[in-house]
Protein backbone atom coordinates (compact mmCIF):
# COMPACT_ATOMS: atom_id res chain seq x y z
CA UNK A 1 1.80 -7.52 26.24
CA UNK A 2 4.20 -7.58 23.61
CA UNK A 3 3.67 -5.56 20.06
CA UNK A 4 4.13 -8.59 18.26
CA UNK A 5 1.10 -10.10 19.17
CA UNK A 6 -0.85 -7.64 17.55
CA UNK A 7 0.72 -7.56 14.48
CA UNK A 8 0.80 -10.89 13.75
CA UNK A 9 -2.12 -12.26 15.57
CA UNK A 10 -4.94 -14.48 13.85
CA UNK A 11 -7.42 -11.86 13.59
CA UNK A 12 -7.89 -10.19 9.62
CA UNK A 13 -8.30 -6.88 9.44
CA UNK A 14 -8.82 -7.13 5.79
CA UNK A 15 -10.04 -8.45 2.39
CA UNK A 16 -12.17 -6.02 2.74
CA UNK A 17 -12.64 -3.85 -0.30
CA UNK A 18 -11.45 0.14 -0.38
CA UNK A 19 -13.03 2.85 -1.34
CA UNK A 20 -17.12 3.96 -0.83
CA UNK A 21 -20.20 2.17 0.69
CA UNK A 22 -23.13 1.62 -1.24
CA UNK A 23 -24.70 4.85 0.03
CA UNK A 24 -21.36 6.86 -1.91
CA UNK A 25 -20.01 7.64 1.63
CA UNK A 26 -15.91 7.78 2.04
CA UNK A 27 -15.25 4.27 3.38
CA UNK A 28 -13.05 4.44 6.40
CA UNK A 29 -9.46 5.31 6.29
CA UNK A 30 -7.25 2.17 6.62
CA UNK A 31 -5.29 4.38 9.11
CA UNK A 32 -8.53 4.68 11.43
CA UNK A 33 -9.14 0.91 10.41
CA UNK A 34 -5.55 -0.40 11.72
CA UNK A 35 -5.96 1.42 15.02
CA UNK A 36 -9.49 0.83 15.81
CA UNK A 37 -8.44 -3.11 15.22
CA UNK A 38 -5.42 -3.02 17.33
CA UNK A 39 -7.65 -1.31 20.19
CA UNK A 40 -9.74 -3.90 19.94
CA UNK A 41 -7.62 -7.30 20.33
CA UNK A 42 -5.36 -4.91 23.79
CA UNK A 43 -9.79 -4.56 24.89
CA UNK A 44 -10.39 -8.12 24.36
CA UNK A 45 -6.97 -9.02 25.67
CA UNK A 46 -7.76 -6.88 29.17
CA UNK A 47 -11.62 -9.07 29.30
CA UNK A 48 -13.16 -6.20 28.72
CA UNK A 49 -16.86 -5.13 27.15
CA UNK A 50 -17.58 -2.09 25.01
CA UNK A 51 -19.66 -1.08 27.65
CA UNK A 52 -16.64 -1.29 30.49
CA UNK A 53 -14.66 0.60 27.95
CA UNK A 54 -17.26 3.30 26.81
CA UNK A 55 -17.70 4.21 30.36
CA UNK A 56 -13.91 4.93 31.15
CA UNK A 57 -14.07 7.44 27.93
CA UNK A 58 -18.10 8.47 28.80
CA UNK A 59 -18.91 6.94 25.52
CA UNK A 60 -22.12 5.18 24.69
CA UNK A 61 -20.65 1.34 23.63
CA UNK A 62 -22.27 2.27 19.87
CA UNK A 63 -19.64 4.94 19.73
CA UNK A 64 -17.09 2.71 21.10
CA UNK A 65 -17.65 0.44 18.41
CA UNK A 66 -17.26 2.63 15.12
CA UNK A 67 -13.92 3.66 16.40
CA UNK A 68 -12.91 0.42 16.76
CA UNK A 69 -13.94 0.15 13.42
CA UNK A 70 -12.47 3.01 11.87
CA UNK A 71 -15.96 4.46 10.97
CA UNK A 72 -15.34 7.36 13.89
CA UNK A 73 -11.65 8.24 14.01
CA UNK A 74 -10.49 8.15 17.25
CA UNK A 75 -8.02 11.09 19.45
CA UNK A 76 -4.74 10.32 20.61
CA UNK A 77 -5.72 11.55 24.28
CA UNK A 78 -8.53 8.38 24.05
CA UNK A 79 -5.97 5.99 22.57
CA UNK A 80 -3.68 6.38 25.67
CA UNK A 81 -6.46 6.32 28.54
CA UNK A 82 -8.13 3.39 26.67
CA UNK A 83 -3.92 1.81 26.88
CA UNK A 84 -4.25 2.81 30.41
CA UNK A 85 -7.36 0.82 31.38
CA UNK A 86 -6.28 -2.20 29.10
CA UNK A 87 -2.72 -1.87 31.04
CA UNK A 88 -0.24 -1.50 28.38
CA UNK A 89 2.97 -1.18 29.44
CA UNK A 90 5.16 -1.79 26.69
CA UNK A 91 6.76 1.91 25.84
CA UNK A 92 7.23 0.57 21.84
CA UNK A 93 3.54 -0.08 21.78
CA UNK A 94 1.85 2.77 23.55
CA UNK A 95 4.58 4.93 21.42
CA UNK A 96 3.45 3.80 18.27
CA UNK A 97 -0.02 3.75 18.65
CA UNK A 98 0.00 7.45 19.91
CA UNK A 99 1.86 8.12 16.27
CA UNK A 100 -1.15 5.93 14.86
CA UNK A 101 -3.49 8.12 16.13
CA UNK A 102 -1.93 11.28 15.15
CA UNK A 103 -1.47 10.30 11.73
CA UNK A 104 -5.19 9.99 11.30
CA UNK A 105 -5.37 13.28 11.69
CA UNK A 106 -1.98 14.85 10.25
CA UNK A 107 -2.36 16.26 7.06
CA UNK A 108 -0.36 14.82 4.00
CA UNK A 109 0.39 15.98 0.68
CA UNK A 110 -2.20 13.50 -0.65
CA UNK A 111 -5.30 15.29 1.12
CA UNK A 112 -5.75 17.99 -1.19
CA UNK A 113 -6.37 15.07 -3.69
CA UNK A 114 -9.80 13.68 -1.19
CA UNK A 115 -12.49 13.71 -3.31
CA UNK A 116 -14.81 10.78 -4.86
CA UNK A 117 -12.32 9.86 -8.18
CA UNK A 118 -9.10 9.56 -5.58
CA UNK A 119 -10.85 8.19 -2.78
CA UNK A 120 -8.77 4.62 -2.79
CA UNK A 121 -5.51 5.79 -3.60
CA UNK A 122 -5.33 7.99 -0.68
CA UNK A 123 -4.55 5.42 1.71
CA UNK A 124 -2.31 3.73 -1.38
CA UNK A 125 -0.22 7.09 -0.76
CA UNK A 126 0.12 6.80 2.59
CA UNK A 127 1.23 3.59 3.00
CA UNK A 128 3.93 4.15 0.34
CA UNK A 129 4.89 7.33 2.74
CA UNK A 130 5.31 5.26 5.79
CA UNK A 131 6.47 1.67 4.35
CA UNK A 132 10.22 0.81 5.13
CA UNK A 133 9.83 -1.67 2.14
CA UNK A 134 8.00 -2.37 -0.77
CA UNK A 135 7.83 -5.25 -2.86
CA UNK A 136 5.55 -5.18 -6.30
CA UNK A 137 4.92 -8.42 -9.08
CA UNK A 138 3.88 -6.55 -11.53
CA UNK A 139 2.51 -8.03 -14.88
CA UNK A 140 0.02 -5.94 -16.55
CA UNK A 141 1.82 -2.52 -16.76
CA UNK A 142 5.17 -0.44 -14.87
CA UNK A 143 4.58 0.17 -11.40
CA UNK A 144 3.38 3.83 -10.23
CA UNK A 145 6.59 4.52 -8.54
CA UNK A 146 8.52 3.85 -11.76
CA UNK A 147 6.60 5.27 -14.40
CA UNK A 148 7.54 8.48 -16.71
CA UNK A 149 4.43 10.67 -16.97
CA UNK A 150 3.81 10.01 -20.67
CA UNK A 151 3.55 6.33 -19.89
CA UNK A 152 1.67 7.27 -16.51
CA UNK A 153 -0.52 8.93 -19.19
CA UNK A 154 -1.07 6.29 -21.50
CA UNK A 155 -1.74 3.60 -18.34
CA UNK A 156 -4.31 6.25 -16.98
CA UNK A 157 -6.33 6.98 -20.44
CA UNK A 158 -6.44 3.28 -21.13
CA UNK A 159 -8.15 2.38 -18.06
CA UNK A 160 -10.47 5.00 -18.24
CA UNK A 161 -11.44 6.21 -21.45
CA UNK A 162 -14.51 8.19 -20.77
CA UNK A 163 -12.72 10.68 -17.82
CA UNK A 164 -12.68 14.19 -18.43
CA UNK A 165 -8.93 15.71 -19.41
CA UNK A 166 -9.42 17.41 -16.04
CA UNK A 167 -9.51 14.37 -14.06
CA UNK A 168 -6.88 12.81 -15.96
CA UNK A 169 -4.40 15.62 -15.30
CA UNK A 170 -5.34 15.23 -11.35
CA UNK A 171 -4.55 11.28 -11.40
CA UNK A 172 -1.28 12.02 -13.57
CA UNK A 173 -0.28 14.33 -11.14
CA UNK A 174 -1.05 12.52 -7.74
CA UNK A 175 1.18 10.00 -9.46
CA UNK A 176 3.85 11.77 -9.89
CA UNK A 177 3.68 13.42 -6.40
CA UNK A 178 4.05 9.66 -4.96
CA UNK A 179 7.29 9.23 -6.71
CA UNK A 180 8.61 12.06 -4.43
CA UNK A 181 8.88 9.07 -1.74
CA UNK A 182 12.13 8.19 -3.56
CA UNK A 183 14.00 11.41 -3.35
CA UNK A 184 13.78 11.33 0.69
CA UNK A 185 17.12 11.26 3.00
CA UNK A 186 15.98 7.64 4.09
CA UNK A 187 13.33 6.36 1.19
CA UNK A 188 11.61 2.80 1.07
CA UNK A 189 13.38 -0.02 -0.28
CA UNK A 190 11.54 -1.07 -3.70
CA UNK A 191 12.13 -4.14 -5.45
CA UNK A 192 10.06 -4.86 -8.77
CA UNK A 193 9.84 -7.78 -10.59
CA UNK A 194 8.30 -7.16 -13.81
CA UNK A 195 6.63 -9.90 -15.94
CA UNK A 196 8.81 -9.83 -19.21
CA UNK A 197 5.38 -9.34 -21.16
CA UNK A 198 5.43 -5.75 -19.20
CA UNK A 199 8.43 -4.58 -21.57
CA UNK A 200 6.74 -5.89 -24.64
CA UNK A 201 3.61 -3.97 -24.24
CA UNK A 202 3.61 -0.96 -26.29
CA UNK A 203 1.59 1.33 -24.21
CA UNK A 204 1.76 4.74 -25.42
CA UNK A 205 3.88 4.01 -29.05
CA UNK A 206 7.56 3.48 -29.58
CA UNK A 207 8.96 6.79 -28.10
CA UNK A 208 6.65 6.49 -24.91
CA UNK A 209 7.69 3.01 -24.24
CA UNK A 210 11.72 3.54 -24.97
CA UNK A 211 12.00 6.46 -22.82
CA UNK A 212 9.92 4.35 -19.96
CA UNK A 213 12.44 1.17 -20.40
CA UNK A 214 15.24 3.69 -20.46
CA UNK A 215 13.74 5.15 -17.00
CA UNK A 216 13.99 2.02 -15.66
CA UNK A 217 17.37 1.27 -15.96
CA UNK A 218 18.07 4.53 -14.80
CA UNK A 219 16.24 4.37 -11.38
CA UNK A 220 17.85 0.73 -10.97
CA UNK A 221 20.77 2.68 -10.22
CA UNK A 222 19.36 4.02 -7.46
CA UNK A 223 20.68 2.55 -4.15
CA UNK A 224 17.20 1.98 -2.82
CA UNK A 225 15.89 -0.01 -5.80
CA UNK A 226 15.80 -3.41 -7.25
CA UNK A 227 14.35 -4.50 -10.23
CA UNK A 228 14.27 -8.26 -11.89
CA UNK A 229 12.81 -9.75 -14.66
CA UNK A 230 10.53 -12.59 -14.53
CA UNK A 231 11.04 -14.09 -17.88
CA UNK A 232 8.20 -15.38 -20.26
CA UNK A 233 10.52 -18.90 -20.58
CA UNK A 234 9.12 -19.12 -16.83
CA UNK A 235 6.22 -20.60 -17.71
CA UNK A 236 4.88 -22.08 -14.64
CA UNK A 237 5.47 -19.31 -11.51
CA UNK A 238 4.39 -18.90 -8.19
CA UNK A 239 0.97 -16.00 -9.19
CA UNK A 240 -1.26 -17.17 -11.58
CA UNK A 241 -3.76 -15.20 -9.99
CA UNK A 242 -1.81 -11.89 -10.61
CA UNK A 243 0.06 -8.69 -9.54
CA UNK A 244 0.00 -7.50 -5.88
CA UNK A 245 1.99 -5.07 -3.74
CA UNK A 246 3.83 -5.77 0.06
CA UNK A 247 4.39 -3.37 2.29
CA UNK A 248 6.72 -3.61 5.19
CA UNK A 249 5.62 -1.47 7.92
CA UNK A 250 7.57 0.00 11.23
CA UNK A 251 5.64 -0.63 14.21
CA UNK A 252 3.12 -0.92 15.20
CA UNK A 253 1.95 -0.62 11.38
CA UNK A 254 0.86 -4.08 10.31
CA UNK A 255 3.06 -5.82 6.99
CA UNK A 256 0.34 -5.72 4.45
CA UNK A 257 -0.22 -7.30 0.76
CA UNK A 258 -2.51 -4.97 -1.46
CA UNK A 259 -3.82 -6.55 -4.15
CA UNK A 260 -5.48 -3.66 -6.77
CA UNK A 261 -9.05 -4.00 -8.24
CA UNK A 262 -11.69 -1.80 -10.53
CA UNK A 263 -13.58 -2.06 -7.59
CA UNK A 264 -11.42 -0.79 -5.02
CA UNK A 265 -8.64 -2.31 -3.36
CA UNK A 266 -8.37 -5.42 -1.02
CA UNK A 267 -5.56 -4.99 1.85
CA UNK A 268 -4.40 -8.35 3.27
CA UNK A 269 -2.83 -8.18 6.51
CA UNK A 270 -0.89 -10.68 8.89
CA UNK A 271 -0.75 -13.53 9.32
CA UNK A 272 -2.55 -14.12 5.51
CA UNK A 273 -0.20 -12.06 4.59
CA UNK A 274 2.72 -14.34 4.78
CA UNK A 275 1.15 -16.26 1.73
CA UNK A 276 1.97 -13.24 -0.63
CA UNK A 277 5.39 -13.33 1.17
CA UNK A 278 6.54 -16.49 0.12
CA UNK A 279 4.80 -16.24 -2.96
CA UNK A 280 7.21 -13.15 -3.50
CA UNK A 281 10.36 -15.38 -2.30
CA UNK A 282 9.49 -17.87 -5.03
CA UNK A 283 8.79 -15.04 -7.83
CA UNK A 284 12.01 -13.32 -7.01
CA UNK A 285 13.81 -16.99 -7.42
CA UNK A 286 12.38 -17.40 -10.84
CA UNK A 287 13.26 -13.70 -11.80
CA UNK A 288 16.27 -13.10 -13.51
CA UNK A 289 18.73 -11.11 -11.32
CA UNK A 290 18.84 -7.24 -11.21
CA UNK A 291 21.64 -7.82 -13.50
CA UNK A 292 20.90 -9.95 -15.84
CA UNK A 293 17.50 -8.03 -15.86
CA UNK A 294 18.86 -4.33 -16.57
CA UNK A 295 20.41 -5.99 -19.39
CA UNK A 296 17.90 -7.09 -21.10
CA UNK A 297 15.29 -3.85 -20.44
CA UNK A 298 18.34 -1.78 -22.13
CA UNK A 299 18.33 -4.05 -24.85
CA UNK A 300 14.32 -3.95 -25.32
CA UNK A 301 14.80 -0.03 -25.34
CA UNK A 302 17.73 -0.40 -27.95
CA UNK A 303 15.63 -2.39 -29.98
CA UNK A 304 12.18 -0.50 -30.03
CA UNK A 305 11.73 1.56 -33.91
């Protein structure tokens, strides 16, 4: 059975909201999530029950089921018998899933950041770490990945006035770690498009916001990143609804849109994803090109007293 099919078979993992449960618990990890759901299309694939399955691993079928839920994390020794009895033979597959189930349990720079306040962003971080390409609309504010820490500043105090300095300086700082993606030997491709409304918005005073426009058109130099302008003279575009993130994963990660909320976080996966796809395709037709775009951010800065 072919990779493909799980990645871009009808089955959702998502639209399901990030973050904690009503009883405060840590929701489960969207890694844990994407493997348990893979496990369970190659189970329902082979015809068999959670019972048929639970006895190959001497599980109760209860068990069998949080894991493929993500609520119990699940071993890379399990992953490959459970491949065994659902006779998996692709090598691209059973490779990747192994490296699925590993990564549950690696440790990243983000976990020392695990606690209630950071919860959703976790998995946010680790996505970024693992994406081969990201694409961002962005029309509130600058993207994470982009920002200068005074304007990460700003964007963090704004949208939560009543957190402790302490907390702030944590947030500021996991923010800044994430840009560290774009310094690696082979980093994500990133292409922005930034509502034109996002370079009039003074967040953080004059200084603040020249320095951030200035930042921009210095990282669109790099040769991993694209940014365009969707211009406020495109009046009618493609996402009234609003900003949202793409992620384009290796295998057998699935492509995923993440669209951000107070709430949480909703992560869209294939084949709904392909909506925010062409959605994107249409935005980045509208957009001015990176040219054009560069050129008028540097003017913006030029022009900010």
């Amino acid at each position: 059975m072919s990779a493909s099919h799980h990645l871009t078979g009808d089955s959702v993992l998502s639209e399901v909201i990030k973050g904690r449960d009503t009883s405060g618990r840590r929701a489960p990890t969207l890694r844990a999530q994407l493997l348990g759901k893979q496990l369970r299309e190659l189970r329902e694939s082979a015809k068999l029950t959670l019972k048929q399955a639970g006895d190959y691993l001497q599980r109760e079928p209860g068990t069998m089921s949080r894991m493929e839920s993500g609520i119990i994390p699940i071993r890379a020794a399990d992953v490959m018998a459970l491949l065994n009895l659902y006779g998996v033979e692709d090598q691209n597959l059973r490779d990747g899933l192994e490296r699925l189930s590993r990564d549950i349990w690696r440790k990243g720079w983000w976990d020392g950041y695990d606690s209630d306040s950071m919860g959703v962003m976790i998995d946010y971080a680790w996505i970024e770490a693992r994406a081969e390409e990201i694409g961002s609309y962005d029309a509130m504010v600058v993207p994470g990945l982009l920002q200068t820490r005074e304007y990460a500043e700003a964007t963090i105090r704004g949208a939560d006035r009543d957190a402790s300095d302490e907390a702030i300086k944590r947030w500021i700082e996991f923010r800044m770690n994430r840009q560290h993606i774009l310094d690696q030997e082979k980093p994500p491709r990133v292409t922005t498009i930034l509502d034109e409304s996002v370079l009039e918005r003074m967040i953080g005073g004059p200084d603040v916001m020249r320095a951030q426009l200035r930042k921009i058109v210095e990282l669109s130099e790099h040769p991993a990143i694209t940014v365009q302008v969707l211009p406020l003279r495109a009046a009618s575009h493609a996402s009234p609804e609003g900003p949202f993130t793409l992620f384009t994963m290796p295998d057998p990660y699935l492509k995923l849109a993440h669209v951000d909320m107070r709430g949480g976080a909703i992560y869209v996966e294939s084949p709904k994803v392909e909506n925010f796809a062409r959605i994107y395709t249409h935005l980045r037709e509208a957009a001015l090109t990176p040219e054009e775009s560069v050129a008028l951010i540097s003017s913006k800065a030029e022009r900010i007293k």
